[in-house]
Protein backbone atom coordinates (compact mmCIF):
# COMPACT_ATOMS: atom_id res chain seq x y z
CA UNK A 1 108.33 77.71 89.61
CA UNK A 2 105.39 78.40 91.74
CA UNK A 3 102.31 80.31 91.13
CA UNK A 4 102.71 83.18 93.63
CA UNK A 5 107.55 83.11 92.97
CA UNK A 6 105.99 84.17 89.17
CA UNK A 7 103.59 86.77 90.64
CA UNK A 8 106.59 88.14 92.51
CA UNK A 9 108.71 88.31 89.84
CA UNK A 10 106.07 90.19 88.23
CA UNK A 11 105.73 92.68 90.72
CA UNK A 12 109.41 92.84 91.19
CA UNK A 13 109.36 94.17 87.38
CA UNK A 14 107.11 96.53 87.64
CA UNK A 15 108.82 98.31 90.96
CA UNK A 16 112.08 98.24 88.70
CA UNK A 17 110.33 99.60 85.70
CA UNK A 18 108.26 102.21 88.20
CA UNK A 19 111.48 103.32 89.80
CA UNK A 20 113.29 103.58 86.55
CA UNK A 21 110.19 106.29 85.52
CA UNK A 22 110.08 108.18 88.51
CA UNK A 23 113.53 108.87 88.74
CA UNK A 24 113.92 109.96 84.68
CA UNK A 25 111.33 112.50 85.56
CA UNK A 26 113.49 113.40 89.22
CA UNK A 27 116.42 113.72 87.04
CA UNK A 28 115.26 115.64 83.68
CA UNK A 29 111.87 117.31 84.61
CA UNK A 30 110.56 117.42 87.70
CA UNK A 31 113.30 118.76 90.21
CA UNK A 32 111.10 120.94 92.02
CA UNK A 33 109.68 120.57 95.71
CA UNK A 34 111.91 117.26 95.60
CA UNK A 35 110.36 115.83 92.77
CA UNK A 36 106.80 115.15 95.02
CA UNK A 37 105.22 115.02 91.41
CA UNK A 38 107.10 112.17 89.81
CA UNK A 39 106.55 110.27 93.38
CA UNK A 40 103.29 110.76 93.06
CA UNK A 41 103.47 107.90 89.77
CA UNK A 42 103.85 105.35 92.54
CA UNK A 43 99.84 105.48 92.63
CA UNK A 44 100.10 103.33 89.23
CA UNK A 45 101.69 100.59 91.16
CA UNK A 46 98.39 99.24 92.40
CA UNK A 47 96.28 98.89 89.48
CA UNK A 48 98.97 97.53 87.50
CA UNK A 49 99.47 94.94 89.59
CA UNK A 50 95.98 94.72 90.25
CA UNK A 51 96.44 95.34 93.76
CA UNK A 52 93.34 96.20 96.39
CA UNK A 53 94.15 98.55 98.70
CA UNK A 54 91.97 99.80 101.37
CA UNK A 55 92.15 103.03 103.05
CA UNK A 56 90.63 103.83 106.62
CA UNK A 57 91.10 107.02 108.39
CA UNK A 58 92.67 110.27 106.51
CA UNK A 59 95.90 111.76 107.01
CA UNK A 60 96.35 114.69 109.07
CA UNK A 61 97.94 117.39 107.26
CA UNK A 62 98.99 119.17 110.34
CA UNK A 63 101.11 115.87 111.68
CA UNK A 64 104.58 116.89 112.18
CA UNK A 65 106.11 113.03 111.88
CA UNK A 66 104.15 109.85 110.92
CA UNK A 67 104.73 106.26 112.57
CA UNK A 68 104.06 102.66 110.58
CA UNK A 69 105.05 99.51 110.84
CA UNK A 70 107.44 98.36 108.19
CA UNK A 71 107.08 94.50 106.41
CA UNK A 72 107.83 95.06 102.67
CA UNK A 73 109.74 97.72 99.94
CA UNK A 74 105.91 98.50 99.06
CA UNK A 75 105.22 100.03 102.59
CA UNK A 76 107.09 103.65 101.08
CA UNK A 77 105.02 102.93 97.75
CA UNK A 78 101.72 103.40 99.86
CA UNK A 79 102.88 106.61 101.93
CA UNK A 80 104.65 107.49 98.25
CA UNK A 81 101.29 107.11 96.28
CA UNK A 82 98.70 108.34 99.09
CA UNK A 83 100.31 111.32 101.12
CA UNK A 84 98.73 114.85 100.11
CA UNK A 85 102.41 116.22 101.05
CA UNK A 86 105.67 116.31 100.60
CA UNK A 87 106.84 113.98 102.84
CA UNK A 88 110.67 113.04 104.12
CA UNK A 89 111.75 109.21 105.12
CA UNK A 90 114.20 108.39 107.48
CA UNK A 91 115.96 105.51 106.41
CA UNK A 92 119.14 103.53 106.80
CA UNK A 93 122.03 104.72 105.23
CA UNK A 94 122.84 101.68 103.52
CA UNK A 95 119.47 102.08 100.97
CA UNK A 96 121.05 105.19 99.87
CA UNK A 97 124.31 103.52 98.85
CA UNK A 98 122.51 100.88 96.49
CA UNK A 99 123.29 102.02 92.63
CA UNK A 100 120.04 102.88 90.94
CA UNK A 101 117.45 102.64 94.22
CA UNK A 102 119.78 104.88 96.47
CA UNK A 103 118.91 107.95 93.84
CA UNK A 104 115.32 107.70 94.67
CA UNK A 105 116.57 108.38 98.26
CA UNK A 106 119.35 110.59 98.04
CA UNK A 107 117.55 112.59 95.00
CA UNK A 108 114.31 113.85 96.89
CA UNK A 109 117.12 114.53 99.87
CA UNK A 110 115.38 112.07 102.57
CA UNK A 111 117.35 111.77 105.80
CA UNK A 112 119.72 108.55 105.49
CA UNK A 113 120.91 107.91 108.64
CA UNK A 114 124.14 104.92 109.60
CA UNK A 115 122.71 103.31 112.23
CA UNK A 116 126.45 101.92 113.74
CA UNK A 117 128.17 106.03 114.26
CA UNK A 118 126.91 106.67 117.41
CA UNK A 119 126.57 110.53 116.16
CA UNK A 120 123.70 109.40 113.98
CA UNK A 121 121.21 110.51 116.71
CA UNK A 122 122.59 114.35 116.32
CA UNK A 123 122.77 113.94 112.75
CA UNK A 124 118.99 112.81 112.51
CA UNK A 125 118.01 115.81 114.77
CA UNK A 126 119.73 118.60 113.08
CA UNK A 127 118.46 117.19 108.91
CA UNK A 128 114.83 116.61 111.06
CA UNK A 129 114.62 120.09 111.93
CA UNK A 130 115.61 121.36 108.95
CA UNK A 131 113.01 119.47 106.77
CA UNK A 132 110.49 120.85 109.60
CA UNK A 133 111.27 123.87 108.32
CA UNK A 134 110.68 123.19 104.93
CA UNK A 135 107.24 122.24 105.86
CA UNK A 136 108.16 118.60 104.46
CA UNK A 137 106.21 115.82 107.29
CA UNK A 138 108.89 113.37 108.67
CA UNK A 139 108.24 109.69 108.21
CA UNK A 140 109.89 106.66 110.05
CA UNK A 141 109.87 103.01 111.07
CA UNK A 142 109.39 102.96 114.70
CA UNK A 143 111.21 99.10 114.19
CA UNK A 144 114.28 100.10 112.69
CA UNK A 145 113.92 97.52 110.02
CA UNK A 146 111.58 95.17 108.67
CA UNK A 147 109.91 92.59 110.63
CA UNK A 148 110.03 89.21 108.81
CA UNK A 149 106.74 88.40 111.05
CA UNK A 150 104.07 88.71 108.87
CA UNK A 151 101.83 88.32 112.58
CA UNK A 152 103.50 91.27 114.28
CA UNK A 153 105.89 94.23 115.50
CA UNK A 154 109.29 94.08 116.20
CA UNK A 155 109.99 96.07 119.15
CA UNK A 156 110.04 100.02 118.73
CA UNK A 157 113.32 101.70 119.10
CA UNK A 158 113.85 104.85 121.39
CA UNK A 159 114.67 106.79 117.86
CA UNK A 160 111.67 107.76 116.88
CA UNK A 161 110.29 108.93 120.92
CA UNK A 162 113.69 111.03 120.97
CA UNK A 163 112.82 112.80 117.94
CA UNK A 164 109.08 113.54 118.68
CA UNK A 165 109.92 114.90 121.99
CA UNK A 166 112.63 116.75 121.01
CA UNK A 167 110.86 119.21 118.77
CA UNK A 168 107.57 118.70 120.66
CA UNK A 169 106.39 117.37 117.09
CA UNK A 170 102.76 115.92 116.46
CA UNK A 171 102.51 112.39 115.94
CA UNK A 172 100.51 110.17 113.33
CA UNK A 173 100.43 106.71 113.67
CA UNK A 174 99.72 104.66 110.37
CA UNK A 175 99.32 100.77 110.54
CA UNK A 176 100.01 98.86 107.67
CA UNK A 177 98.55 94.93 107.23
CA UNK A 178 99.36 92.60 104.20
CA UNK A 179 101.86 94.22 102.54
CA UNK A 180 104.52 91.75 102.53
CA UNK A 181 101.57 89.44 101.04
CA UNK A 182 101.64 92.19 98.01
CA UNK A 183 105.93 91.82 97.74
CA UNK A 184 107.97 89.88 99.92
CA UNK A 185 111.81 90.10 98.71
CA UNK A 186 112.90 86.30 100.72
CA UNK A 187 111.73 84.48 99.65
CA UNK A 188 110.49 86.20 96.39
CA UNK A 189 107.01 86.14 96.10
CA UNK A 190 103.38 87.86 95.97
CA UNK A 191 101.21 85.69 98.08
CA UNK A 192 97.72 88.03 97.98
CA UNK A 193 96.40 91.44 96.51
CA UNK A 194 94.45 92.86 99.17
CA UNK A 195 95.89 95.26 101.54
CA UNK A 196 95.08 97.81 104.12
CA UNK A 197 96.48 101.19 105.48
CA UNK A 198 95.02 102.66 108.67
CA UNK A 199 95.58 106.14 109.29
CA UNK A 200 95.39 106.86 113.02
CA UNK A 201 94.40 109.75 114.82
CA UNK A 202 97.15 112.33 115.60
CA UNK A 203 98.55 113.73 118.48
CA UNK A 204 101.02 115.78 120.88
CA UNK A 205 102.15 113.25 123.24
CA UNK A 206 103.11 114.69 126.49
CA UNK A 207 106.63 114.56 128.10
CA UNK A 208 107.37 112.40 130.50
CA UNK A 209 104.17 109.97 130.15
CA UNK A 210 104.76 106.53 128.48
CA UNK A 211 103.11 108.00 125.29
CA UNK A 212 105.50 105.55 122.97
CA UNK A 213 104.60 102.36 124.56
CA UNK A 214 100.61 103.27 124.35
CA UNK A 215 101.12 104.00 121.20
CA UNK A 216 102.90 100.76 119.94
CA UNK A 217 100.38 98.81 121.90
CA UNK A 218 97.49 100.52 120.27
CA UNK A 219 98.95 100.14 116.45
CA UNK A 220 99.40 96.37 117.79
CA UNK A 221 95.93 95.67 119.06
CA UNK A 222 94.97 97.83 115.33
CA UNK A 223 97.47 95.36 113.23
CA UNK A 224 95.55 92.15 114.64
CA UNK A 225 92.44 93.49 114.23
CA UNK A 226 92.91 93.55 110.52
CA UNK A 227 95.24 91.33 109.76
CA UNK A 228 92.38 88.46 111.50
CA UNK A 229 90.13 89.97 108.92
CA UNK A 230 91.83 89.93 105.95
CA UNK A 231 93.79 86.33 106.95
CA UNK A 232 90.74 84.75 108.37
């Protein structure tokens, strides 16, 4: 067994042990303001697995929906362990189905979505706006899924543009590099412990301009930037 297939296993553990924790204290404590507290332990994920993460920019706490590129589990650890707020992931349907993980979905009442019913799109805009409304900051993979890539994007789907110009909502872009180097489920391993998270700077985009596609470009042209640096 190699090196870095141990080191994964290791970190595998400690999500498993993590999750098991955070969802005790959903369940028997902390039920309040969907459990944001007991989330909050995700912040002991780095240290323990003596992790380095580095932070640039700040989040804006007036940004309606946030935007990041998706490579590993550990991508909702960061956003879980770093966001001031209360925030709400849109996520496939399926996660929520999965006995033990799916509670730490379904629990905090994220929006689950089935990507094959072709009246998920209403579905996502009706459970947006209501978490809108309960000041809670939506968060989503402008992929759809996770890009197996470790050097790049998968294209963005029209999801996330639909939803931001629905409700006119104010956008965040966050760029995450190295993360599946942290946890990488196939093959199962841990092949570094430095990682970075790039907050962006937020915005309104206006109707009608190609807003999306300047936007993926930009987190692109970000993503390389970094990644060169930390993969030299």
């Amino acid at each position: 067994m190699t090196a870095s297939k141990i080191r994964g296993i290791f970190t595998m553990i400690s999500i498993a042990i993590g999750l098991a924790i955070i969802m005790f204290f959903m369940h028997f404590v902390f039920r309040k303001n969907n459990s944001r507290f007991a989330r909050t332990w995700c912040r002991v994920f780095f240290p323990l697995n003596r992790f380095k993460l580095e932070i640039y920019g700040a989040f804006d706490e007036s940004a309606d929906i946030l935007m990041l590129n998706h490579q590993s589990v550990v991508d909702i650890i960061f956003l879980e362990a770093l966001h001031p707020q209360n925030i709400c992931w849109v996520a496939k349907k399926q996660l929520g189905e999965i006995p033990f993980y799916g509670y730490a979905l379904t629990g905090p009442e994220m929006i689950l979505i089935d990507r094959e019913d072709k009246a998920s799109l209403i579905y996502l805009l009706k459970e947006a706006k209501n978490k809108l409304e309960q000041g809670r900051p939506l968060v989503i993979f402008p992929e759809g899924t996770r890009c197996k890539d470790e050097r790049g994007f998968l294209p963005f789907k029209s999801g996330a543009k639909v939803l931001a110009e629905k409700y006119n909502l104010k956008v965040q872009p966050i760029v995450l590099v190295n993360s599946v180097k942290l946890f990488n489920t196939s093959p199962l391993q841990t092949t570094g412990k430095e990682a970075r998270i790039i907050a962006l700077e937020a915005f309104t985009p206006e109707k009608g301009s190609n807003w999306y596609e300047k936007m993926e470009e930009q987190m692109k042209e970000v993503y390389q930037k970094h990644y060169q640096e930390l993969n030299p």
